[in-house]
N, C-alpha and C. Protein backbone atom coordinates (compact mmCIF):
# COMPACT_ATOMS: atom_id res chain seq x y z
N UNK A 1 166.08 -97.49 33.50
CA UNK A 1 166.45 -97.52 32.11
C UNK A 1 165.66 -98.66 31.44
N UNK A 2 165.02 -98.65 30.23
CA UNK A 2 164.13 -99.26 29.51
C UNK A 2 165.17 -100.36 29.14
N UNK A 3 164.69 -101.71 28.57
CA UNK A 3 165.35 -102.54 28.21
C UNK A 3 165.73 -102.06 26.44
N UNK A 4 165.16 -100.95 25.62
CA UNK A 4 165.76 -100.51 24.65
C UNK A 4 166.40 -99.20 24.76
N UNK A 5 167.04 -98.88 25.73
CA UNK A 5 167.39 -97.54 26.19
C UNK A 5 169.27 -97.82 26.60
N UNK A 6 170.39 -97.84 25.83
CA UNK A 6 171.74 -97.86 26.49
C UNK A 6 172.69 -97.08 26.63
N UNK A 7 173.39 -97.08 27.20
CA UNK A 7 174.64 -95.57 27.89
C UNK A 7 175.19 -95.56 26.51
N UNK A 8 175.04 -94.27 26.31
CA UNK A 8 176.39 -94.29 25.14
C UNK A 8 177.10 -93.15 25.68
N UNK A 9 177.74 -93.18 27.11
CA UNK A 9 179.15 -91.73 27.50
C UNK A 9 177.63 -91.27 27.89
N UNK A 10 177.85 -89.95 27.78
CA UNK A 10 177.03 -89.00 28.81
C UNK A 10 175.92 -89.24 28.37
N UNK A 11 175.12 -89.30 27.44
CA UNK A 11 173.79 -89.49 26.55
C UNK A 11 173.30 -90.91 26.62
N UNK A 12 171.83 -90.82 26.28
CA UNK A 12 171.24 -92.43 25.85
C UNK A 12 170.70 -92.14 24.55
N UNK A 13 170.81 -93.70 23.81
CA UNK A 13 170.29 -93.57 22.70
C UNK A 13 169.19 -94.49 22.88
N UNK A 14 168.10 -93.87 22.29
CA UNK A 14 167.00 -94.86 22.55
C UNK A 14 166.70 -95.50 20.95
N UNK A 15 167.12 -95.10 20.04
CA UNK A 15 166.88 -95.71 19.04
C UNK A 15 168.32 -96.75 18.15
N UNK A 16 168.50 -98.04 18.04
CA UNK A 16 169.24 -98.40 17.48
C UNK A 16 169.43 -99.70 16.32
N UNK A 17 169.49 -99.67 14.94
CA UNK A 17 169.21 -100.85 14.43
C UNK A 17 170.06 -100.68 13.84
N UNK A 18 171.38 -100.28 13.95
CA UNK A 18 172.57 -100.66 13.62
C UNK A 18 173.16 -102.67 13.69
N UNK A 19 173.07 -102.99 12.48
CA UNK A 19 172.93 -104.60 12.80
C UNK A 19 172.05 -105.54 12.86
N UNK A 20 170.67 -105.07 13.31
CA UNK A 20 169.47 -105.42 13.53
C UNK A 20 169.12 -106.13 12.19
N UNK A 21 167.93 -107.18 12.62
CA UNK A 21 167.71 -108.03 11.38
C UNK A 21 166.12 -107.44 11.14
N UNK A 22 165.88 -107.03 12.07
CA UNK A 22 164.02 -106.52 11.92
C UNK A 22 164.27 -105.24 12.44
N UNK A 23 163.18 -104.40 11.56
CA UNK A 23 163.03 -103.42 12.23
C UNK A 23 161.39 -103.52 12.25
N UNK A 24 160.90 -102.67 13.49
CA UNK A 24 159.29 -102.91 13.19
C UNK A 24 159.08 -101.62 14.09
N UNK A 25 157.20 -101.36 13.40
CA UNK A 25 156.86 -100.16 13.65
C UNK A 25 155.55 -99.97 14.21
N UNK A 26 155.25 -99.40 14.83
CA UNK A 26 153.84 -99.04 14.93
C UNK A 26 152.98 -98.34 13.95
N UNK A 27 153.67 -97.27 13.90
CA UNK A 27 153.01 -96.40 12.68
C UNK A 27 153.26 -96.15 11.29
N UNK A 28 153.97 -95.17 11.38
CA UNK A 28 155.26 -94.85 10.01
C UNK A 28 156.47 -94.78 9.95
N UNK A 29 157.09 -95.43 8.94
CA UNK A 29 158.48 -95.45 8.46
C UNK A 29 158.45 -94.80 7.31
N UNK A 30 159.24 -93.69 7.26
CA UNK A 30 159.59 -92.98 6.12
C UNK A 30 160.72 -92.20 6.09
N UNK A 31 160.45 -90.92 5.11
CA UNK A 31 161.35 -90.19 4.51
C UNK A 31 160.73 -88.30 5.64
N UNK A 32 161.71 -87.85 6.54
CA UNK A 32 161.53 -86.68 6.88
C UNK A 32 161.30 -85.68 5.66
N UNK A 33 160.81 -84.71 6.07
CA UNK A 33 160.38 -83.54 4.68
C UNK A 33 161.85 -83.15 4.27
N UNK A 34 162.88 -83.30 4.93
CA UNK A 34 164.21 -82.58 4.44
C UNK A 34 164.83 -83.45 3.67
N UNK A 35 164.27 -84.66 3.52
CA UNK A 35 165.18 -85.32 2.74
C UNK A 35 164.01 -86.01 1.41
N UNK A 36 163.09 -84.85 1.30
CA UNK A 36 162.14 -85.14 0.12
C UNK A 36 162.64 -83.55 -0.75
N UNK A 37 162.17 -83.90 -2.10
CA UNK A 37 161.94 -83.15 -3.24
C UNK A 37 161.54 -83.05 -4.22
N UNK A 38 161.00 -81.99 -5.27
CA UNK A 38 160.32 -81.93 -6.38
C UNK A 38 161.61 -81.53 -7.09
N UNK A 39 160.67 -82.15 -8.96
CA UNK A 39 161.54 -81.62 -9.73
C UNK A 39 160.52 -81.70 -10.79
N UNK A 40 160.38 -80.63 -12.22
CA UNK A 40 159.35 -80.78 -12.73
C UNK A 40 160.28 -80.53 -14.27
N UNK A 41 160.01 -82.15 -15.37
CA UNK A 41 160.60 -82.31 -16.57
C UNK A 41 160.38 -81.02 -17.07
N UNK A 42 161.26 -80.36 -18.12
CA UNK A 42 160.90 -79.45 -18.81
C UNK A 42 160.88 -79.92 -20.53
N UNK A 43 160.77 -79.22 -21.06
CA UNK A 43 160.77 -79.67 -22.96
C UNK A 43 159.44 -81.14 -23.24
N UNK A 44 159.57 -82.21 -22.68
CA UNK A 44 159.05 -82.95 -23.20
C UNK A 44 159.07 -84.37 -22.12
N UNK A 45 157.89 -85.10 -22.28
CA UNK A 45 158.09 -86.47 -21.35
C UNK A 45 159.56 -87.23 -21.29
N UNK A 46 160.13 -87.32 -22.37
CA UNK A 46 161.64 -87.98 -22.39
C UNK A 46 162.71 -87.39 -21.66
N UNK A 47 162.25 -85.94 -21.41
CA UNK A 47 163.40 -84.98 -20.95
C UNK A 47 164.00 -85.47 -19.96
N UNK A 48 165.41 -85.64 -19.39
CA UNK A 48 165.80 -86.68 -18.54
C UNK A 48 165.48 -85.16 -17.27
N UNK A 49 165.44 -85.58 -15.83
CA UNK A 49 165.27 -84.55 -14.57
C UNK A 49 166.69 -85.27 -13.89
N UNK A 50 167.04 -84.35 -12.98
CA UNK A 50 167.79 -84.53 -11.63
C UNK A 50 167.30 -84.00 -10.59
N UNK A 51 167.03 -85.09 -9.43
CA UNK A 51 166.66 -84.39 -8.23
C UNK A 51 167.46 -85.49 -7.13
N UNK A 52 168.63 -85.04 -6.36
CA UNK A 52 168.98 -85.36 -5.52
C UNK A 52 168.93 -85.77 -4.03
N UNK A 53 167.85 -86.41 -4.29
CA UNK A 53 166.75 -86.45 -2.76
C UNK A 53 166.47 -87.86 -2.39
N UNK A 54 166.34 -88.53 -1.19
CA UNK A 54 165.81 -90.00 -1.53
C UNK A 54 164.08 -90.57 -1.68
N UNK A 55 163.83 -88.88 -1.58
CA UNK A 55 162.26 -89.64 -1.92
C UNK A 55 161.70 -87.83 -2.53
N UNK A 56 160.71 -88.40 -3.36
CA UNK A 56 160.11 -86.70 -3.48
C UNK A 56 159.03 -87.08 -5.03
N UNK A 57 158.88 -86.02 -5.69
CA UNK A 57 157.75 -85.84 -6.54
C UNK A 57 158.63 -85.55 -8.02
N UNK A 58 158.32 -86.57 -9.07
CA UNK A 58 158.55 -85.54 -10.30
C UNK A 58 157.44 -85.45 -11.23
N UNK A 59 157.16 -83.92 -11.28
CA UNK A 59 156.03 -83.38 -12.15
C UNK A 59 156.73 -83.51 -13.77
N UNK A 60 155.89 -84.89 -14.60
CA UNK A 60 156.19 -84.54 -16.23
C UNK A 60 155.58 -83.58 -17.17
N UNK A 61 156.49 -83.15 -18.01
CA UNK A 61 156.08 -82.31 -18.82
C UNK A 61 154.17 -82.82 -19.29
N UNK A 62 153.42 -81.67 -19.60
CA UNK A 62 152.34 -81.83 -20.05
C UNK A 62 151.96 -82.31 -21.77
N UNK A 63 153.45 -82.41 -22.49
CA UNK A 63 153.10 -83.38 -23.66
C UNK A 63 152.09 -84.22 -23.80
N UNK A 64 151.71 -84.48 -25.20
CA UNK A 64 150.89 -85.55 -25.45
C UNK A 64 150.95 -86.94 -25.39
N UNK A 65 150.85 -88.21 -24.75
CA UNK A 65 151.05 -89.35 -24.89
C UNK A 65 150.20 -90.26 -25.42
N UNK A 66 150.57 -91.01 -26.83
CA UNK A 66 149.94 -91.70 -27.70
C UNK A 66 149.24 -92.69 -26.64
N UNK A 67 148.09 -93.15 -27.28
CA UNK A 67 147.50 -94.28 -26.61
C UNK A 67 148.06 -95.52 -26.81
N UNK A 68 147.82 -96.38 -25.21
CA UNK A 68 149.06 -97.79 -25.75
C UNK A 68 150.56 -97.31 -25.65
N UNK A 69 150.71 -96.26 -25.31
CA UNK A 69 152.61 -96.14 -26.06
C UNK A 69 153.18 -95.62 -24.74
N UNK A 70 155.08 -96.25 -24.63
CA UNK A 70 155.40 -95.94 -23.54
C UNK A 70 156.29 -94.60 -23.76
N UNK A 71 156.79 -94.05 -22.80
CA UNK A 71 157.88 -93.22 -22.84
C UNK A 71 158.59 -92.93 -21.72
N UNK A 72 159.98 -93.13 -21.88
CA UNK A 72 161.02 -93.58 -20.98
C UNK A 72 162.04 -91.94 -20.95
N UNK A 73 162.48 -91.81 -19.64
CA UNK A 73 163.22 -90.65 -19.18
C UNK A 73 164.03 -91.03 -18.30
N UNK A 74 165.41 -90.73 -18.36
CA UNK A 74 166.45 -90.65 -17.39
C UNK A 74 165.88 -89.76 -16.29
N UNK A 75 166.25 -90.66 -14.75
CA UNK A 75 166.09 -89.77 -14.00
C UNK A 75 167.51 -89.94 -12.96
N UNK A 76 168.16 -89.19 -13.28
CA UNK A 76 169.83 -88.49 -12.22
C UNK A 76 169.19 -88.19 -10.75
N UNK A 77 169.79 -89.32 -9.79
CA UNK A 77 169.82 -89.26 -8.35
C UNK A 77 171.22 -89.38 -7.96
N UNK A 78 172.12 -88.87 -7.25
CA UNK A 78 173.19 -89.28 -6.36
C UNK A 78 173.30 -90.25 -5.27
N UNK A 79 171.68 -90.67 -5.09
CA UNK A 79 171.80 -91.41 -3.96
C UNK A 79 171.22 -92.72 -5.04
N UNK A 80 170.90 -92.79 -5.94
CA UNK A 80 170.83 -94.05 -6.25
C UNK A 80 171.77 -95.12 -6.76
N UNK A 81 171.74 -96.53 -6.28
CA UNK A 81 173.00 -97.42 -6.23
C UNK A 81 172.43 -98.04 -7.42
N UNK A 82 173.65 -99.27 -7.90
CA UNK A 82 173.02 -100.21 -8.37
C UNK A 82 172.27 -101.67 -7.93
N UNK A 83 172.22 -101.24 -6.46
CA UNK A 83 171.49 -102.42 -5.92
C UNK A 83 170.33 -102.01 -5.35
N UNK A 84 169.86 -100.79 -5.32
CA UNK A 84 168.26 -100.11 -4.73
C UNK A 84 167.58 -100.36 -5.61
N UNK A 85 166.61 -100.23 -4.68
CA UNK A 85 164.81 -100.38 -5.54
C UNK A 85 164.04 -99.31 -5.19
N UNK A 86 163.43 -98.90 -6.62
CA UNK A 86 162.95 -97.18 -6.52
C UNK A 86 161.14 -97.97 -6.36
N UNK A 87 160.80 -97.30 -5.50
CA UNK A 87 159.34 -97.54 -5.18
C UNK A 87 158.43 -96.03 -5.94
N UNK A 88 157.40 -96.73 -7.03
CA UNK A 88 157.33 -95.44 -7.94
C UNK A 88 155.46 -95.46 -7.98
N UNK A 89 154.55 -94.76 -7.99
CA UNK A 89 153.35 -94.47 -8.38
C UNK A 89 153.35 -93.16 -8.93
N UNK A 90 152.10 -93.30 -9.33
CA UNK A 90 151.15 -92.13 -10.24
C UNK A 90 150.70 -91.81 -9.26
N UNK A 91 150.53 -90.25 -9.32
CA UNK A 91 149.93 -89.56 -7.98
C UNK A 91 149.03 -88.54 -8.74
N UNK A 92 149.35 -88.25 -10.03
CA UNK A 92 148.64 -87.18 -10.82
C UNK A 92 148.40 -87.34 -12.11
N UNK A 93 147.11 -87.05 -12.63
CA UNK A 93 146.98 -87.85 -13.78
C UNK A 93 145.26 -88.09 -13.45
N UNK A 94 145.06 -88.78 -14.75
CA UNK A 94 143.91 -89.55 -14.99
C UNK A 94 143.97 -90.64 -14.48
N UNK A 95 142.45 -91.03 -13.57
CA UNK A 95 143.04 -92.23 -12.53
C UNK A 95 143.29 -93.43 -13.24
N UNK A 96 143.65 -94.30 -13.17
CA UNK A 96 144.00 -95.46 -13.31
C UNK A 96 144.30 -95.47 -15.27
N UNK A 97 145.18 -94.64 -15.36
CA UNK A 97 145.47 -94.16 -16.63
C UNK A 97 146.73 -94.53 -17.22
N UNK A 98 147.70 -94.95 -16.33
CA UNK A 98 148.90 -94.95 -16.79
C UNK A 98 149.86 -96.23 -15.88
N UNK A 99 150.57 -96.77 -16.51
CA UNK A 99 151.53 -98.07 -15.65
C UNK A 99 153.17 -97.50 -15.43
N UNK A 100 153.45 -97.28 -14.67
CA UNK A 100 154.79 -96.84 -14.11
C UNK A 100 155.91 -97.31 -13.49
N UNK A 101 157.27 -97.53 -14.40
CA UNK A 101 158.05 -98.60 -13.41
C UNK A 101 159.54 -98.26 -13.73
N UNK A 102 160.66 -98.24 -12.80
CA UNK A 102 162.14 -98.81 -13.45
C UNK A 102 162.71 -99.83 -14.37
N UNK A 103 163.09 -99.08 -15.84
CA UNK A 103 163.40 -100.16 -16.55
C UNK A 103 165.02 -100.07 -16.31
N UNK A 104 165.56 -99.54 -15.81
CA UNK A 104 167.55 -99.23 -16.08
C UNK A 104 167.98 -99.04 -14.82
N UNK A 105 168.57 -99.44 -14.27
CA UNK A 105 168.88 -99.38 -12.92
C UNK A 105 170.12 -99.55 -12.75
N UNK A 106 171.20 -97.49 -12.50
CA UNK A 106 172.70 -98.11 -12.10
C UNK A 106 173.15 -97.24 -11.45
N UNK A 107 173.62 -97.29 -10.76
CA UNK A 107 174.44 -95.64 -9.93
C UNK A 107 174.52 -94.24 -10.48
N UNK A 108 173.61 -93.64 -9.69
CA UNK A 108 173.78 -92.29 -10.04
C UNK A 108 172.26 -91.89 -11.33
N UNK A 109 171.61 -93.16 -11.28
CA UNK A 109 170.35 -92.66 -12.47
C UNK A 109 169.85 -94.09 -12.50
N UNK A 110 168.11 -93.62 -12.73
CA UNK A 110 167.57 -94.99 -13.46
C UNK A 110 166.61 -94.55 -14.96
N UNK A 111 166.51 -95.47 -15.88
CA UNK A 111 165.60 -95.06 -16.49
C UNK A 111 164.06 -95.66 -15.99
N UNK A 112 163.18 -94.21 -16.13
CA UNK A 112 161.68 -94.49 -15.99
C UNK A 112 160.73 -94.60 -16.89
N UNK A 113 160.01 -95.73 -16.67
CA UNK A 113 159.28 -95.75 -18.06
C UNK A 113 157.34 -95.21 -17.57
N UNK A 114 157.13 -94.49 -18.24
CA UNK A 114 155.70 -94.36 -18.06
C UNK A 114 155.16 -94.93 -19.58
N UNK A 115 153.80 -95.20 -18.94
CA UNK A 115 153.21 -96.12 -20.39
C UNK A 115 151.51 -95.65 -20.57
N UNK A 116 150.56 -95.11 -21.11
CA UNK A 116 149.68 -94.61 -21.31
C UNK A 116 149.07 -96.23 -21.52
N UNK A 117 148.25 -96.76 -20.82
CA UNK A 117 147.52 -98.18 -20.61
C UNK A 117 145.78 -97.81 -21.28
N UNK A 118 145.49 -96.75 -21.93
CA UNK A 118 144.39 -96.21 -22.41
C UNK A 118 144.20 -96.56 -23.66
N UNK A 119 142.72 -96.17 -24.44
CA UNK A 119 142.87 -96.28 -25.71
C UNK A 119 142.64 -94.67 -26.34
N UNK A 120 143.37 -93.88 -25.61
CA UNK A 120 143.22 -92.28 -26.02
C UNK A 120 144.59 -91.93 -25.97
N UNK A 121 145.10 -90.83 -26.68
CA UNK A 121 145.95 -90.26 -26.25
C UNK A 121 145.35 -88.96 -24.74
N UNK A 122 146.64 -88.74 -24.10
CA UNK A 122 146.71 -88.00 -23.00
C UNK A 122 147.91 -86.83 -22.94
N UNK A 123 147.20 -85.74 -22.82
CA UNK A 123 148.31 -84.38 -22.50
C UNK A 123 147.98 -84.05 -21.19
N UNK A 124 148.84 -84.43 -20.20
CA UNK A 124 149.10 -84.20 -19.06
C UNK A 124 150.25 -84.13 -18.07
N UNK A 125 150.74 -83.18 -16.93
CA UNK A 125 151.73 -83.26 -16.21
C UNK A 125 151.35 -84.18 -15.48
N UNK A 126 151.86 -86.16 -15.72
CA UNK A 126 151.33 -86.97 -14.36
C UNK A 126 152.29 -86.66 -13.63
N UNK A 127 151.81 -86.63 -12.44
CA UNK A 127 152.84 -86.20 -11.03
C UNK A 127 153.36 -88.26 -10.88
N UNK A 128 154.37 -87.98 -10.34
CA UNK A 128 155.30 -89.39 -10.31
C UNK A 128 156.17 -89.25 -8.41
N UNK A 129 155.26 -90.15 -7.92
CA UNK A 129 155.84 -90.08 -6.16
C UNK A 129 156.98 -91.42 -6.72
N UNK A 130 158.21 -90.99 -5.49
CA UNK A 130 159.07 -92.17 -5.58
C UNK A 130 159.76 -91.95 -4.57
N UNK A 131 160.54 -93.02 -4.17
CA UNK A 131 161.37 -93.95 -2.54
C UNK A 131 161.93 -94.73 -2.83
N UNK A 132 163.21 -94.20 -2.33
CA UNK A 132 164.33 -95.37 -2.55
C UNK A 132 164.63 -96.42 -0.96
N UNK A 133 164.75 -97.44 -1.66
CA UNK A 133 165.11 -98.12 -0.72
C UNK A 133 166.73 -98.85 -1.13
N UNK A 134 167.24 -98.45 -0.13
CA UNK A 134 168.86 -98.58 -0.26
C UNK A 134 169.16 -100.27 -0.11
N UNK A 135 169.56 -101.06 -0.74
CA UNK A 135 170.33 -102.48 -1.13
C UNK A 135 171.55 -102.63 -0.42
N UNK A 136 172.50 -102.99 0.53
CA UNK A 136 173.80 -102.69 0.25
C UNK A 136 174.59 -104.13 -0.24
């Protein structure tokens, strides 16, 4: 038996950080595909989405966004607390086109602000990756 390997009744568990102060990895730490999802704004960039997932994609409406100007959308999660931190990029879009972040942060929703950092306006669906990381 490995020194991270212990009886639990008939089975071993080889994985445990129940308590643990570090966790560390070789490769990747993430989100399995079952617990990712899309959701794509409809009507307009402000339109608030719900997607109940702890990590996944939201496609924004293809509206126009003034140059310089931000625009902020409710986004409804069930798994979000008021002590998590939503880990957010631009994944789609014009590259280095746009600044993206949590301005509202409370159980059950945060508001997102996207901000057009250009001196053009832009009509585009930017795709928006995000990961929660749970606070307790």
């Amino acid at each position: 038996m490995s020194s991270n390997t212990k009886p639990i009744g008939v089975a071993y568990e080889d994985q445990n950080i129940l308590g643990a102060n570090v966790v560390l990895v070789d490769e990747q730490l993430g989100y399995t595909a079952a617990a990712q999802g899309t959701v794509t704004q409809e009507t307009s960039k402000s339109t608030a989405v719900t997607l109940n997932k702890p990590a996944g994609q939201i496609t924004m409406n293809a509206a126009s966004l003034a140059a310089t100007t931000n625009v902020t959308f409710t986004f409804n999660n069930s798994f979000i607390s008021a002590n998590d931190v939503i880990v957010l990029n631009v994944n789609g879009g014009t590259t280095a086109a746009y600044n993206v972040y949590t301005s509202v942060l409370g159980a059950g929703s945060a508001s997102i602000t996207l901000r057009n950092i250009t001196a053009n306006p832009l009509a585009e669906a930017v795709v928006l990756n995000y990961a929660l990381i749970h606070c307790v």
